[in-house]
Each structure stands twice: as structure tokens, then as C-alpha cells.
N, C-alpha and C. Protein backbone atom coordinates (compact mmCIF):
# COMPACT_ATOMS: atom_id res chain seq x y z
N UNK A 1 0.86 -1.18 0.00
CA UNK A 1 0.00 0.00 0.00
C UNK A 1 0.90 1.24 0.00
N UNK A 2 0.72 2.21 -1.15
CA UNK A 2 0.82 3.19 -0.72
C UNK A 2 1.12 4.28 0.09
N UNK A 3 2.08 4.76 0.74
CA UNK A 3 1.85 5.88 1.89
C UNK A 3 2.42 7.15 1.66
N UNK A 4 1.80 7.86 2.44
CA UNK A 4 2.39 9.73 1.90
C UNK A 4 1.68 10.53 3.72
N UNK A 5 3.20 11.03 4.17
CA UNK A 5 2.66 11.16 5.46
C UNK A 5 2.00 12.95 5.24
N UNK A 6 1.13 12.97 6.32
CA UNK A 6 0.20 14.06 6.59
C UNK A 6 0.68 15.22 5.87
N UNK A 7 2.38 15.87 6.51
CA UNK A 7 3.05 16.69 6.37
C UNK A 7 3.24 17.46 5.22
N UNK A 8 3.64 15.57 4.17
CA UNK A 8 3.35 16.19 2.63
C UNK A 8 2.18 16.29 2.18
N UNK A 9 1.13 16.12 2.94
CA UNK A 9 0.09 16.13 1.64
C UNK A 9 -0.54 18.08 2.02
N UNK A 10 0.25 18.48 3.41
CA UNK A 10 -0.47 19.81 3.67
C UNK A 10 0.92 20.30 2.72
N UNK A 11 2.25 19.97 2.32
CA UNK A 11 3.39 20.97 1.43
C UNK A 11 2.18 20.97 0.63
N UNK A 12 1.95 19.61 -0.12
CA UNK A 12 1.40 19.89 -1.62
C UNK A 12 0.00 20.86 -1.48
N UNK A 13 -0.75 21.23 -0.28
CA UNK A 13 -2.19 21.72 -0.71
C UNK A 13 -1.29 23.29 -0.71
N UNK A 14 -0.38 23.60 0.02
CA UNK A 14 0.29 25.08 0.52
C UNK A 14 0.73 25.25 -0.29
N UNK A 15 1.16 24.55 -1.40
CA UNK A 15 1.80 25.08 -2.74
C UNK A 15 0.63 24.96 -3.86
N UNK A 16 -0.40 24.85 -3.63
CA UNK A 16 -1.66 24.94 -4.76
C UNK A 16 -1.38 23.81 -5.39
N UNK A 17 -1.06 22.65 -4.89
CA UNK A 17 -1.88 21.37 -5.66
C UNK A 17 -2.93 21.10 -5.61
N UNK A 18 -3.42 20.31 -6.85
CA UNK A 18 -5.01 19.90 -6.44
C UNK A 18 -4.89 18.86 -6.21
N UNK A 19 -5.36 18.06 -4.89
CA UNK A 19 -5.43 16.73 -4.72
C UNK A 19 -6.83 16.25 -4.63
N UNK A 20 -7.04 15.05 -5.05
CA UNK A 20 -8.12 13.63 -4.91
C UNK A 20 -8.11 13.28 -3.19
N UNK A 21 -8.91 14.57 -2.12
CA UNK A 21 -8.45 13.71 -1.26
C UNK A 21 -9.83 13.17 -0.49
N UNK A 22 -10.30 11.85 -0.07
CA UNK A 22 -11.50 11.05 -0.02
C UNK A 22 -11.18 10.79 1.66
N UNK A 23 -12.04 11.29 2.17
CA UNK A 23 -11.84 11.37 3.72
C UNK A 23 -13.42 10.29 3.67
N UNK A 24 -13.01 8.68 4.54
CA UNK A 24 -13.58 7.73 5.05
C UNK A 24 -14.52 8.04 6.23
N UNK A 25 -14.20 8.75 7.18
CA UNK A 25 -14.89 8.80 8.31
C UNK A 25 -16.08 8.88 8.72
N UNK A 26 -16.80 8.73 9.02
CA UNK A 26 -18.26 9.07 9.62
C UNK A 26 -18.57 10.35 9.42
N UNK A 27 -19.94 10.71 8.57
CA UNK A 27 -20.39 11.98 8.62
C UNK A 27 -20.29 12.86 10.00
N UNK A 28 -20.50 12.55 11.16
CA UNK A 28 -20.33 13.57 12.30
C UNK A 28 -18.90 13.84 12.68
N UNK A 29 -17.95 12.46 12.25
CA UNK A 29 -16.41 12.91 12.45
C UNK A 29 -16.32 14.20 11.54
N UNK A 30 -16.18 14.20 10.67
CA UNK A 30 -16.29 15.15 9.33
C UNK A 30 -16.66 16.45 9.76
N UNK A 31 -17.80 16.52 10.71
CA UNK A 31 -18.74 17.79 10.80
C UNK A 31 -17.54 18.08 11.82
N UNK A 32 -16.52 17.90 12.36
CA UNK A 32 -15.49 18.29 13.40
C UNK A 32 -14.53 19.07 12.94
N UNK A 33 -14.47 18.89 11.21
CA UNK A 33 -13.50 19.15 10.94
C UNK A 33 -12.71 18.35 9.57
N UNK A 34 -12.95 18.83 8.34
CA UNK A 34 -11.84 17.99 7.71
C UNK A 34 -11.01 18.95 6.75
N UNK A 35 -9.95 18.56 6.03
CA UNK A 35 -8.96 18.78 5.29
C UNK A 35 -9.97 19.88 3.99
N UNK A 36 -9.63 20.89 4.03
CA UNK A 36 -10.11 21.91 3.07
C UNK A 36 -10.11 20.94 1.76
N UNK A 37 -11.46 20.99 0.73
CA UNK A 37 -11.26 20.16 -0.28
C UNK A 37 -12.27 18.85 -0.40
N UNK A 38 -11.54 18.30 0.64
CA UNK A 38 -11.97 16.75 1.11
C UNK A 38 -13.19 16.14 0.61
N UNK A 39 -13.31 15.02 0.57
CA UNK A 39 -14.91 14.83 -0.09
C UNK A 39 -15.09 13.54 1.18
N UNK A 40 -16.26 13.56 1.40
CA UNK A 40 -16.33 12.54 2.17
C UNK A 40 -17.24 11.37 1.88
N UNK A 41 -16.55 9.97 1.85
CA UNK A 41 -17.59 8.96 1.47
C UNK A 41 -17.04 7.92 2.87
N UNK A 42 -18.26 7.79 3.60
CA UNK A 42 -17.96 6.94 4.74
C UNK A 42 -17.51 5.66 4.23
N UNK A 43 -16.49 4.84 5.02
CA UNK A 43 -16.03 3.74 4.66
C UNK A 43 -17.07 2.59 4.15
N UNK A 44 -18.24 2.62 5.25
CA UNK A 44 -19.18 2.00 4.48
C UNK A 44 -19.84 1.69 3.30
N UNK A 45 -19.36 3.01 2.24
CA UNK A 45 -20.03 3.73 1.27
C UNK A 45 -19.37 3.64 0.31
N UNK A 46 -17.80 3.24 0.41
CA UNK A 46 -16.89 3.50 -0.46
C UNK A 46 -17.14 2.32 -1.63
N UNK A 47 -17.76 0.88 -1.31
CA UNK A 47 -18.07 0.58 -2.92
C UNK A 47 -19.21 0.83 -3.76
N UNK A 48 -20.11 1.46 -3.03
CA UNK A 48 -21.68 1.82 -3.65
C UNK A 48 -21.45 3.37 -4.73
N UNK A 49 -20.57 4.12 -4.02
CA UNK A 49 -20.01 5.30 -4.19
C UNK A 49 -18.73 5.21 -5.16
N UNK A 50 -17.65 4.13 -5.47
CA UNK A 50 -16.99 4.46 -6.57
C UNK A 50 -17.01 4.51 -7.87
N UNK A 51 -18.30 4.16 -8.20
CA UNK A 51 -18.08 5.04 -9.54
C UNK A 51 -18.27 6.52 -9.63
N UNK A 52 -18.26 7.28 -8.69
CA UNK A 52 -18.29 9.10 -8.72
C UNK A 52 -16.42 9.39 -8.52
N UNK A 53 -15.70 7.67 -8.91
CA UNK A 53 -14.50 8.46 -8.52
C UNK A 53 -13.95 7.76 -10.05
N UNK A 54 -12.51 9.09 -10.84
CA UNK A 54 -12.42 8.18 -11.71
C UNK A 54 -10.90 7.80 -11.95
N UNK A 55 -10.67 6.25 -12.69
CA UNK A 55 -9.90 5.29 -12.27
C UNK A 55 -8.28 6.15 -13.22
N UNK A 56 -8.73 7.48 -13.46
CA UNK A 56 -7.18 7.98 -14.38
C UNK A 56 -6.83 8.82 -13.51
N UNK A 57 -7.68 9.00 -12.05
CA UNK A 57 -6.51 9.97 -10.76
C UNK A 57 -6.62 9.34 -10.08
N UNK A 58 -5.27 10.07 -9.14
CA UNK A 58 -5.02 9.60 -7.44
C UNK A 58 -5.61 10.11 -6.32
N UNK A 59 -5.61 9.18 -5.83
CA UNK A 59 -6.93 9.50 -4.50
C UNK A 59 -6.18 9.06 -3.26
N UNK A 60 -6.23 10.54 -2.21
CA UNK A 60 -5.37 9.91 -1.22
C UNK A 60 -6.32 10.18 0.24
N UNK A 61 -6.32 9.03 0.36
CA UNK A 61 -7.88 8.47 1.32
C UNK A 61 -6.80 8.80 3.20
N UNK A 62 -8.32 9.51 3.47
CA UNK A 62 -7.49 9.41 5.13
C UNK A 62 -8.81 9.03 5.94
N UNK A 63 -8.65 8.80 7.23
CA UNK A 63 -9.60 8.67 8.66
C UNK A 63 -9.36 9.32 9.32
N UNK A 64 -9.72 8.65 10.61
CA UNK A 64 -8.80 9.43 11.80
C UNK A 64 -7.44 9.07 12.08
N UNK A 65 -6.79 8.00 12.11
CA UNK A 65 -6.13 7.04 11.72
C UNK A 65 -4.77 6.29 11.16
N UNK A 66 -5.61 6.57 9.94
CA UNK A 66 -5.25 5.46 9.11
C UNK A 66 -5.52 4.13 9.11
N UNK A 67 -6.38 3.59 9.66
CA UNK A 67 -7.19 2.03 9.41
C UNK A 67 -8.11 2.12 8.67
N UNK A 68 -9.21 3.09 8.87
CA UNK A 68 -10.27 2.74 7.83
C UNK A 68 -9.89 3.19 6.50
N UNK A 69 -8.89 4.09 6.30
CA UNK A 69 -8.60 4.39 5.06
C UNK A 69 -7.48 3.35 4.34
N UNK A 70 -6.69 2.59 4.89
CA UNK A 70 -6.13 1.41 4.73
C UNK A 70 -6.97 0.46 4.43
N UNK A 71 -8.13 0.34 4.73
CA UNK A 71 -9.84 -0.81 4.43
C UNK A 71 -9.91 0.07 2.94
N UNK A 72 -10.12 0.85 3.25
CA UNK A 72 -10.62 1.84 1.49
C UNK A 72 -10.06 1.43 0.37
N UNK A 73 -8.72 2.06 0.70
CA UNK A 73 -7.64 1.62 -0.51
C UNK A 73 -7.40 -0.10 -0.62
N UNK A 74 -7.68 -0.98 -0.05
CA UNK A 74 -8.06 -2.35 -0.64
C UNK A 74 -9.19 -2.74 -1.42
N UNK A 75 -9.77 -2.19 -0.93
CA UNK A 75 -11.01 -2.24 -1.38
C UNK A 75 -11.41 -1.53 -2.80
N UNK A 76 -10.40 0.11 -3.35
CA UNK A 76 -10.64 0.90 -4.35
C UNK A 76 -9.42 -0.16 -5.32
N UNK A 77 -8.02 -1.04 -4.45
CA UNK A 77 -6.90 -1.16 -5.53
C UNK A 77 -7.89 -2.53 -6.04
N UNK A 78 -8.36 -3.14 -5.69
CA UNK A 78 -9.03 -4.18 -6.29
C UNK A 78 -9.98 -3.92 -7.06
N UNK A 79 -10.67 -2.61 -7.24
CA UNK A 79 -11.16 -2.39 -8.68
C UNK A 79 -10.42 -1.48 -9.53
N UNK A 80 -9.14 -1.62 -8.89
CA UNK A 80 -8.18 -0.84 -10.16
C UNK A 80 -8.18 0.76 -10.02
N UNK A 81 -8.18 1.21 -8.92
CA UNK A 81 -8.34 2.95 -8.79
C UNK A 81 -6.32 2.61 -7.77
N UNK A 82 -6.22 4.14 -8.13
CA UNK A 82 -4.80 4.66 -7.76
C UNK A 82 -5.20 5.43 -6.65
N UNK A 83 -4.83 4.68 -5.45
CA UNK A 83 -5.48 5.33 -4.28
C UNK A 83 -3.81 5.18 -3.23
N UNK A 84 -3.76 6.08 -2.04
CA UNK A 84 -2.38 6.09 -1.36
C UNK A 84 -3.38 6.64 -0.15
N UNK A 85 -2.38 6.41 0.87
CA UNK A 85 -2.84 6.19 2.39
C UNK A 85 -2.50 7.43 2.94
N UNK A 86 -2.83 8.35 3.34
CA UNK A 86 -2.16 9.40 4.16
C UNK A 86 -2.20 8.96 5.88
N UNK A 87 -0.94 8.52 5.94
CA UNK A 87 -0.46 8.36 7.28
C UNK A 87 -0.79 8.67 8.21
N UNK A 88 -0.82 8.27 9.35
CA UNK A 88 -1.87 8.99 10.44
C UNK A 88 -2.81 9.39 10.79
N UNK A 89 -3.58 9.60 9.48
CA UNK A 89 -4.88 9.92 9.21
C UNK A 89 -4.93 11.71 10.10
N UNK A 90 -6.21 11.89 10.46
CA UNK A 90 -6.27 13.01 11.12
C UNK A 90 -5.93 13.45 12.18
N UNK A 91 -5.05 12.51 12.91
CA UNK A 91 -4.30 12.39 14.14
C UNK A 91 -3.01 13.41 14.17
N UNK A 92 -2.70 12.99 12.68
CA UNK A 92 -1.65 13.35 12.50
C UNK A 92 -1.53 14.87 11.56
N UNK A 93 -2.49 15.19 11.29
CA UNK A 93 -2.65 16.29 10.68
C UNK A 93 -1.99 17.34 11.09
N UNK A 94 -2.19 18.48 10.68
CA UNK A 94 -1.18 20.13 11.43
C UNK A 94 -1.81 21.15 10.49
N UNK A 95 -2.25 20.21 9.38
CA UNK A 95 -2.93 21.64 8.73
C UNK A 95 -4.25 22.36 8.85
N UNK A 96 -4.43 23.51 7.91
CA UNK A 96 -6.07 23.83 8.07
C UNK A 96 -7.01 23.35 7.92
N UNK A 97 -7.67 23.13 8.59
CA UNK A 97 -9.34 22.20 8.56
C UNK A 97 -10.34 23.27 8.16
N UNK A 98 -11.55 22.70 7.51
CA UNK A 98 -12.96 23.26 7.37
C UNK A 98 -14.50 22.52 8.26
């Protein structure tokens, strides 16, 4: 699997990248707070819900964590999507939230 820790994925948003980033968590985790951007499809949701994602970008899935988004990305590489783990999930975060 994949990994790309927290740190870089806030360089790349601070330098105006656009990232694919698919936050797993529970709708009320979410309402706490997530990563400016973020789209949220609860882990539960993530195979009913991937076809709104498409299989020619990268998608870098977080939780709180990193477990349920580690469940995700097995679940997205087995139908062939380019998905990477952001480390720590929201634990590990430092950047700006919405």
C-alpha cells in the first residue's frame, strides 16, 4: 500500500496542488472538521459510491487514523483505482481544517 505522510500532503495543498483527497470517516467525524477540499464517502459507502470516482486519478484516502482508510484503498486497488494512504490519518494532521 501506498503511503504519503500528513506533512506532505499539507506541502502539496500550501503550494496549490489539487489533490483527490477522499476522507472515510463518519459523517459527524467530518462535521469536526476535515482537510479543506476533502470529499467525504464513509467507509461503508466506499463501494456503492466508486463510480463518482475516476480510475485515471489519485486518490489519497485518510480517517482518523489510518485504518479505515487502509480498508478503502483495498477495497478501491481491487477495482483498479490509484489510491495512497495518508499516514496517520487526522491524528496526525497540522494543517487547516474546514
Amino acid at each position: 500500500m501506498n503511503q504519503m505522510a500528513a506533512k506532505e500532503v499539507e506541502i502539496l495543498l500550501d503550494e496549490g496542488k489539487i489533490l483527490n483527497i477522499i476522507d472515510v470517516r463518519e459523517v459527524d467525524e467530518v462535521a469536526a472538521g476535515k482537510i479543506p477540499g476533502a470529499v467525504n464517502i464513509p467507509l461503508g459507502l466506499v463501494e456503492f459510491r466508486m463510480d463518482e470516482l475516476d480510475k485515471s486519478k489519485e486518490y489519497i484516502m485518510i480517517c482518523r487514523s489510518g485504518g479505515r482508510s487502509g480498508r478503502a484503498i483495498q477495497i478501491l486497488e481491487n477495482y483498479g483505482y490509484n489510491v495512497i494512504n495518508m499516514a496517520g490519518g487526522m491524528l496526525a494532521w497540522e494543517g487547516k481544517v474546514e
